[in-house]
PDB file of N, CA and C in Angstrom:
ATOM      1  N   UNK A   1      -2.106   9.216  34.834  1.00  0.00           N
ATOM      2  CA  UNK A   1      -2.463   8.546  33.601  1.00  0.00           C
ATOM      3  C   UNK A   1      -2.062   9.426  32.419  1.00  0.00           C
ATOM      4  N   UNK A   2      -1.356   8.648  31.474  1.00  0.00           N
ATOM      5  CA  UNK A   2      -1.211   9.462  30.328  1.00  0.00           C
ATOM      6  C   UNK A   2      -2.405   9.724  29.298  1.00  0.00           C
ATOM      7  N   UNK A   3      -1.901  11.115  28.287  1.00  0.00           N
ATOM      8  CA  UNK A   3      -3.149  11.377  27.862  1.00  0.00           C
ATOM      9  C   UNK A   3      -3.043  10.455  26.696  1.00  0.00           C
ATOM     10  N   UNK A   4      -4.408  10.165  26.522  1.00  0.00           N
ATOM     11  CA  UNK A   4      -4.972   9.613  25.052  1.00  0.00           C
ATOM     12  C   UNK A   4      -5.391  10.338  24.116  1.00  0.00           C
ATOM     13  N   UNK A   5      -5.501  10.130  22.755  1.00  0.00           N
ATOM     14  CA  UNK A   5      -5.424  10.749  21.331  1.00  0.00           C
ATOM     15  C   UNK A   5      -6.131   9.678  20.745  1.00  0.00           C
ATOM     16  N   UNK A   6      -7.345   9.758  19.730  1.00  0.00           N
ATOM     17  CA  UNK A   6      -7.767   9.471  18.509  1.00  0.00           C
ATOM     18  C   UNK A   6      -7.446  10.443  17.511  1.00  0.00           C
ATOM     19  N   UNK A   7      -7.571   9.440  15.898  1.00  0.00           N
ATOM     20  CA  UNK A   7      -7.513  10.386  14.839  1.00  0.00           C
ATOM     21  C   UNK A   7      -8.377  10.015  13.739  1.00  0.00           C
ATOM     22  N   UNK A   8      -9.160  10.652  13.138  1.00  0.00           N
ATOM     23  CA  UNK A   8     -10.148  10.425  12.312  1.00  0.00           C
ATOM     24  C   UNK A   8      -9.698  11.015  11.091  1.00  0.00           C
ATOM     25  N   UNK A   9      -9.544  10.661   9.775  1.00  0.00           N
ATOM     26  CA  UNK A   9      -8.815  10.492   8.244  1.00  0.00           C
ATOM     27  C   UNK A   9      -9.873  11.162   7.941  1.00  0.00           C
ATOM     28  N   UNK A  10     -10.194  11.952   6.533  1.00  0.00           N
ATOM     29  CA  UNK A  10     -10.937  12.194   5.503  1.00  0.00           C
ATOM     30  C   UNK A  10     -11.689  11.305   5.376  1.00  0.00           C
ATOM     31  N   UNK A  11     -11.728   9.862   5.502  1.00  0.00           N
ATOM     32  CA  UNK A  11     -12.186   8.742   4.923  1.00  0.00           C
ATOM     33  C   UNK A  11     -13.516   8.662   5.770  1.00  0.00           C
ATOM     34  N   UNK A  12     -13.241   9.194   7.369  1.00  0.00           N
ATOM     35  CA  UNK A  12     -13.667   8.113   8.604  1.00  0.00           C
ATOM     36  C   UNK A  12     -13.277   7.420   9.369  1.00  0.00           C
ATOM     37  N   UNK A  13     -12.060   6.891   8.486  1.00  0.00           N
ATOM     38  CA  UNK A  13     -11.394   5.737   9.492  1.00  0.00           C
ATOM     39  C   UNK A  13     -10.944   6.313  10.685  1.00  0.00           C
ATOM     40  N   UNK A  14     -10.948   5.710  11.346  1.00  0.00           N
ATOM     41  CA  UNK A  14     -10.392   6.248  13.406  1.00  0.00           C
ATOM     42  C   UNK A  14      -9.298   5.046  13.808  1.00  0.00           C
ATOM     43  N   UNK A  15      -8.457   6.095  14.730  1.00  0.00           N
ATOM     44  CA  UNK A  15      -7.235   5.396  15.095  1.00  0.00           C
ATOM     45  C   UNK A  15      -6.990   5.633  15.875  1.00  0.00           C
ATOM     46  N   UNK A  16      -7.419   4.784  17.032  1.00  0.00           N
ATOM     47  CA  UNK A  16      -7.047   4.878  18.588  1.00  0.00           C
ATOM     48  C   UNK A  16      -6.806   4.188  19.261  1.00  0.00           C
ATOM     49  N   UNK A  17      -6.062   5.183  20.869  1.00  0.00           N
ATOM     50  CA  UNK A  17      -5.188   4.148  21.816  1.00  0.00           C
ATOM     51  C   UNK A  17      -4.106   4.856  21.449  1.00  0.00           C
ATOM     52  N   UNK A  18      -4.002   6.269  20.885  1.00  0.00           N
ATOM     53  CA  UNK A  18      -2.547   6.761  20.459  1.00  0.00           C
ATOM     54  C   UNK A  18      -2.383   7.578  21.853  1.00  0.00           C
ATOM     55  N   UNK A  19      -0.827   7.292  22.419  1.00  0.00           N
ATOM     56  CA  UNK A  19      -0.152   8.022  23.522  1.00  0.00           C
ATOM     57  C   UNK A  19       0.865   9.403  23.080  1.00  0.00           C
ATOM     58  N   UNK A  20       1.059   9.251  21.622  1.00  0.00           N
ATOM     59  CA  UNK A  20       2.062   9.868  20.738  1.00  0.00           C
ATOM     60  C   UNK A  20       1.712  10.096  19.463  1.00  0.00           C
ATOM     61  N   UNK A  21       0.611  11.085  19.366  1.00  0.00           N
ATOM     62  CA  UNK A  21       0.219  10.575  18.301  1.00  0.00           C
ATOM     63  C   UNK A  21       0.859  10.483  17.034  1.00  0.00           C
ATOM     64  N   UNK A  22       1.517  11.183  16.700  1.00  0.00           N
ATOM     65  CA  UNK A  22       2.258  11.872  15.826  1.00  0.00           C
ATOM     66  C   UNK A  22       3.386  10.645  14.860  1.00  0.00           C
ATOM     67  N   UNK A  23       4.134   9.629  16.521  1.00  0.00           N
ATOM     68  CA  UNK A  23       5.021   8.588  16.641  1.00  0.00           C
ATOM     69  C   UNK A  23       4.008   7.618  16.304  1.00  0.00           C
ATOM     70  N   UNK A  24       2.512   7.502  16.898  1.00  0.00           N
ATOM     71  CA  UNK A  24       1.885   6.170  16.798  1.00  0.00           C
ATOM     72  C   UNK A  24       1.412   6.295  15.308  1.00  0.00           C
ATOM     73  N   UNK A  25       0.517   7.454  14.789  1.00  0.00           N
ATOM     74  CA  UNK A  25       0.301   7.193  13.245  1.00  0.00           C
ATOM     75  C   UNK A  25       1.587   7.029  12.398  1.00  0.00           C
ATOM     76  N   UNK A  26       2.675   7.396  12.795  1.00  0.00           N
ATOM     77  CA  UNK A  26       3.674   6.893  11.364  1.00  0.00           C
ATOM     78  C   UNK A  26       4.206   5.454  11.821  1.00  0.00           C
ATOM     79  N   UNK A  27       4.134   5.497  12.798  1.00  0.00           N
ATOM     80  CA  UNK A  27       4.144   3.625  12.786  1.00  0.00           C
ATOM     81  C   UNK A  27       2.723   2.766  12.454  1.00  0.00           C
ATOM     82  N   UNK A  28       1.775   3.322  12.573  1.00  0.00           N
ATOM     83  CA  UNK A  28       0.438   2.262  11.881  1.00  0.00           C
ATOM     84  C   UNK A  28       0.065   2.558  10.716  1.00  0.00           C
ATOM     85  N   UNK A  29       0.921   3.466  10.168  1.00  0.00           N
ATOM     86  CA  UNK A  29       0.684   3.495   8.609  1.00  0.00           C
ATOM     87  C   UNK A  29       1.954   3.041   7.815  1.00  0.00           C
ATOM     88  N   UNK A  30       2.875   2.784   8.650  1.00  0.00           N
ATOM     89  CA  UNK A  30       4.414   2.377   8.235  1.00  0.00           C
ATOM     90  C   UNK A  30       4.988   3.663   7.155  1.00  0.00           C
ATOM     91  N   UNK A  31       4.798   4.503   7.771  1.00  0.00           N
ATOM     92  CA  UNK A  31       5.360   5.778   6.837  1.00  0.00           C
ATOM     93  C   UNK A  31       6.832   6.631   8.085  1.00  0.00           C
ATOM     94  N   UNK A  32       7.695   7.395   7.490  1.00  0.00           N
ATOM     95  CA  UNK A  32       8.521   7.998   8.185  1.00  0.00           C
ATOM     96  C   UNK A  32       8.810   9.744   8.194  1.00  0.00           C
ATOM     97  N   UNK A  33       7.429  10.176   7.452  1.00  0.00           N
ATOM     98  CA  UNK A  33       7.369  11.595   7.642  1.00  0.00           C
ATOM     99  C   UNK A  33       5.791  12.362   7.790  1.00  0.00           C
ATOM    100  N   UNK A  34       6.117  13.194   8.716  1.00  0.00           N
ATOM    101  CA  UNK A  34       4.470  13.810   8.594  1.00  0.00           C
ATOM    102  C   UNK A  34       4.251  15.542   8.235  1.00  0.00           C
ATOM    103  N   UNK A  35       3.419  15.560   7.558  1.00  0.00           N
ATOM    104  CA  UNK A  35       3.382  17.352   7.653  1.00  0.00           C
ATOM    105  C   UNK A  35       2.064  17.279   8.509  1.00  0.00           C
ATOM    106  N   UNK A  36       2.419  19.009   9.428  1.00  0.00           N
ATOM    107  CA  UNK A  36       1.484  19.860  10.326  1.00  0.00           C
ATOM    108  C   UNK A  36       0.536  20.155   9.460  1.00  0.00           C
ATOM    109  N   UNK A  37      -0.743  19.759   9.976  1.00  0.00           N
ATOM    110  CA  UNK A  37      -2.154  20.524   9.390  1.00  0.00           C
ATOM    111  C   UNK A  37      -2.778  21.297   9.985  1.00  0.00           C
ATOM    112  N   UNK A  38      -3.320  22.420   9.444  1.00  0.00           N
ATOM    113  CA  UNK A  38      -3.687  23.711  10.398  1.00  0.00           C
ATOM    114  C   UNK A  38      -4.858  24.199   9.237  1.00  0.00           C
ATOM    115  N   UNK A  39      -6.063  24.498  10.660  1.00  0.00           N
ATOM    116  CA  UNK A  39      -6.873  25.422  10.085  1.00  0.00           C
ATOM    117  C   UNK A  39      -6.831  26.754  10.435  1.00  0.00           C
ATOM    118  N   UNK A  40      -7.949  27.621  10.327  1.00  0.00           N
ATOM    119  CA  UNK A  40      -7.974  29.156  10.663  1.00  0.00           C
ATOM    120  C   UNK A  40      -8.464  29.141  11.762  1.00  0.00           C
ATOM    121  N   UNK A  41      -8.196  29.310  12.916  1.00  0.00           N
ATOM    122  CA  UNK A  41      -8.405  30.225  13.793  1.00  0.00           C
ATOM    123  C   UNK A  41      -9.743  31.315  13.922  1.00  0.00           C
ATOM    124  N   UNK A  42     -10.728  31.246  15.274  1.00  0.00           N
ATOM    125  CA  UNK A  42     -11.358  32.651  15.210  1.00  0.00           C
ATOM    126  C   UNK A  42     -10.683  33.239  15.391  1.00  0.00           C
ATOM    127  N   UNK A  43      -9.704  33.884  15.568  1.00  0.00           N
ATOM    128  CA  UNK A  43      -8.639  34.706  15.778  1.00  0.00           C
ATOM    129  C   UNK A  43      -7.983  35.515  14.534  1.00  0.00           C
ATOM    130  N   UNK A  44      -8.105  34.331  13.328  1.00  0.00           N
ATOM    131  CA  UNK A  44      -7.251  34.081  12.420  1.00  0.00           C
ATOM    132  C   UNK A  44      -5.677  33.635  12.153  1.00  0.00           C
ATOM    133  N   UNK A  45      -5.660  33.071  13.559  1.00  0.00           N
ATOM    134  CA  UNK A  45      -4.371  32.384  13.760  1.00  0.00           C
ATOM    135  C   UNK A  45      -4.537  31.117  13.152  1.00  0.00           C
ATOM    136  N   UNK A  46      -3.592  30.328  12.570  1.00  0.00           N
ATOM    137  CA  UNK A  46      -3.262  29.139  12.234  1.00  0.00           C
ATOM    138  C   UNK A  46      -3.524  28.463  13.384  1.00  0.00           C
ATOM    139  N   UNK A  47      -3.837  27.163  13.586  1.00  0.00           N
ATOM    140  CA  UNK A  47      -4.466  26.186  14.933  1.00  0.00           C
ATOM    141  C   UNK A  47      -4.204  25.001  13.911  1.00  0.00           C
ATOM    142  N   UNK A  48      -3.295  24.264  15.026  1.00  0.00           N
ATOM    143  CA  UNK A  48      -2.222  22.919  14.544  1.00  0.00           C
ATOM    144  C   UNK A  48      -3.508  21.723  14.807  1.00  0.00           C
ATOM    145  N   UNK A  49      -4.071  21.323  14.160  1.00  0.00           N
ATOM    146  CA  UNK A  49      -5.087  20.263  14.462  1.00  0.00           C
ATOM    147  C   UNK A  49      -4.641  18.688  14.096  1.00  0.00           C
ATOM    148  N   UNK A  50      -3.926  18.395  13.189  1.00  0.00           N
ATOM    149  CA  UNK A  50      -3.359  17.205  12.429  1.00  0.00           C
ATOM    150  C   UNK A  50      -1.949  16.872  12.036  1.00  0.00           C
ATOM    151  N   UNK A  51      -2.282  16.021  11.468  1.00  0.00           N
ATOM    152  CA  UNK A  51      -1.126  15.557  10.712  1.00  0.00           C
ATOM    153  C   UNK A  51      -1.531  15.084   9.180  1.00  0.00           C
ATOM    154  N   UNK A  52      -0.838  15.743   8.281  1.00  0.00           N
ATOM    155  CA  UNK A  52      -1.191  14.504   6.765  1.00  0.00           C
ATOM    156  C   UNK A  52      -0.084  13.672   6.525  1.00  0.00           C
ATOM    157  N   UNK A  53      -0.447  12.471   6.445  1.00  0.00           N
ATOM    158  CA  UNK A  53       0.566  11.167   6.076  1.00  0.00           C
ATOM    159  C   UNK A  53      -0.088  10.180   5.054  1.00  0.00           C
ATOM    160  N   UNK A  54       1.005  10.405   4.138  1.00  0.00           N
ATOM    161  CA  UNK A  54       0.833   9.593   3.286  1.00  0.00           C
ATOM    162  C   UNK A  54      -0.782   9.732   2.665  1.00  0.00           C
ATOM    163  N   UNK A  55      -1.252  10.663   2.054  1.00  0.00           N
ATOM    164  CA  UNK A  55      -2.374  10.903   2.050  1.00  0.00           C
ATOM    165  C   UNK A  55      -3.692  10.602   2.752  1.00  0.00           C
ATOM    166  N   UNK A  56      -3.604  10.384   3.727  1.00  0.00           N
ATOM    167  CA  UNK A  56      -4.523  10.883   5.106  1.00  0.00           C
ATOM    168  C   UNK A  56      -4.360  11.706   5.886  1.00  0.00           C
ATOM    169  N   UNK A  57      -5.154  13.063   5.542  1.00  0.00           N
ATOM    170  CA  UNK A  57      -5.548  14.587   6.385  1.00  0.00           C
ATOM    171  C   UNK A  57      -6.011  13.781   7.881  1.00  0.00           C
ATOM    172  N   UNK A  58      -5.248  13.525   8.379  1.00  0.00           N
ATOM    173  CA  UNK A  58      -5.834  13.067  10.345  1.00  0.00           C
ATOM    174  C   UNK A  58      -6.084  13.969  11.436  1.00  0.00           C
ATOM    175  N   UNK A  59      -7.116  14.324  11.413  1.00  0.00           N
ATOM    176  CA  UNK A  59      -7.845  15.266  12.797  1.00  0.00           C
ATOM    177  C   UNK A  59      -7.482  15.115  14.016  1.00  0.00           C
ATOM    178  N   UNK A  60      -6.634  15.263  14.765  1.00  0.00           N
ATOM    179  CA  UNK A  60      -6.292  14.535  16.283  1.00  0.00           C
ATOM    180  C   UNK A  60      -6.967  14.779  16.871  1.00  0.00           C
ATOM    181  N   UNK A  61      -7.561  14.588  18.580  1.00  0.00           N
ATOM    182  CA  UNK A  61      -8.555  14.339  19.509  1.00  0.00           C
ATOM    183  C   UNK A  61      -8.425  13.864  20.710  1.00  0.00           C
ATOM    184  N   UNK A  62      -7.990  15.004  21.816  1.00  0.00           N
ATOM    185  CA  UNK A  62      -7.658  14.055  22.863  1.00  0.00           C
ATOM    186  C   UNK A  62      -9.028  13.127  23.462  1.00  0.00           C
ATOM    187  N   UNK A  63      -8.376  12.267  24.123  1.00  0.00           N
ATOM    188  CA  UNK A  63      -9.966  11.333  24.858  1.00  0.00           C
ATOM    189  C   UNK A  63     -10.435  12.011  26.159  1.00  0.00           C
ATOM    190  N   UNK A  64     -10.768  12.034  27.126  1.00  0.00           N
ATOM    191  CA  UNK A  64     -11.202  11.924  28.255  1.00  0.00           C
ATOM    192  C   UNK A  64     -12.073  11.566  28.911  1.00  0.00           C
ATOM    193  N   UNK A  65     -11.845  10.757  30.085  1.00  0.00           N
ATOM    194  CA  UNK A  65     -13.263  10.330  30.779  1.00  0.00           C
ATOM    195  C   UNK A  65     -14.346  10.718  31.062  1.00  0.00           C
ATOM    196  N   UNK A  66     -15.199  10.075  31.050  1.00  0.00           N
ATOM    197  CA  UNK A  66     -16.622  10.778  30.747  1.00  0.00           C
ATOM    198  C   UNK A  66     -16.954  10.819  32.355  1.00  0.00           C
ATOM    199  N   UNK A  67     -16.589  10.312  33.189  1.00  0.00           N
ATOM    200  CA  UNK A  67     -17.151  10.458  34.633  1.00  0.00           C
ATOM    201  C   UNK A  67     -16.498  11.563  34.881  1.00  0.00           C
ATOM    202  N   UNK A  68     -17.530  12.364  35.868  1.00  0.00           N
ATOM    203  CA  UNK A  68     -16.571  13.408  36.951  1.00  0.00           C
ATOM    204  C   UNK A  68     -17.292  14.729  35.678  1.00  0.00           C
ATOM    205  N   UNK A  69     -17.579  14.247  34.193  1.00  0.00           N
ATOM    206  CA  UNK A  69     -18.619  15.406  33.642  1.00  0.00           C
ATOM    207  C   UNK A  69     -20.332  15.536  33.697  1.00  0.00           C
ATOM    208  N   UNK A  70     -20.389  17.052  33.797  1.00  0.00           N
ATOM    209  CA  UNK A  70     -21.943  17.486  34.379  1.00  0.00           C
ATOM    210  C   UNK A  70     -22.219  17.998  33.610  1.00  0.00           C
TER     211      UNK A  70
END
């Protein structure tokens, strides 16, 4: 099974059922470019969490099944 992705905007809004996410938000926002969003790191490494398009900061999120967790 392939993996699944939600993405949650600044706003709230959520966008899921993404296989790609990256490909699926610039097609459901009808846009054709995205910039990498990154926070800090405990490390203090940069950590790639999003995408901003078209002014929505989008949090990505893989899914996974909840059975088979204890």
């Amino acid at each position: 099974m392939a993996a699944q992705y939600m993405a949650i905007d600044q706003h709230g809004q959520t966008y899921h059922g993404l296989t790609r996410p990256r490909a699926d938000l610039l097609k459901r926002l009808g846009r054709r470019h995205a910039s990498k969003m990154y926070i800090d790191g405990k490390d203090g490494q940069p950590k790639h969490i999003g995408y901003i398009i078209a002014g929505h900061w989008l949090t990505v999120y893989r899914v996974e099944p909840w059975e088979g967790r204890s």
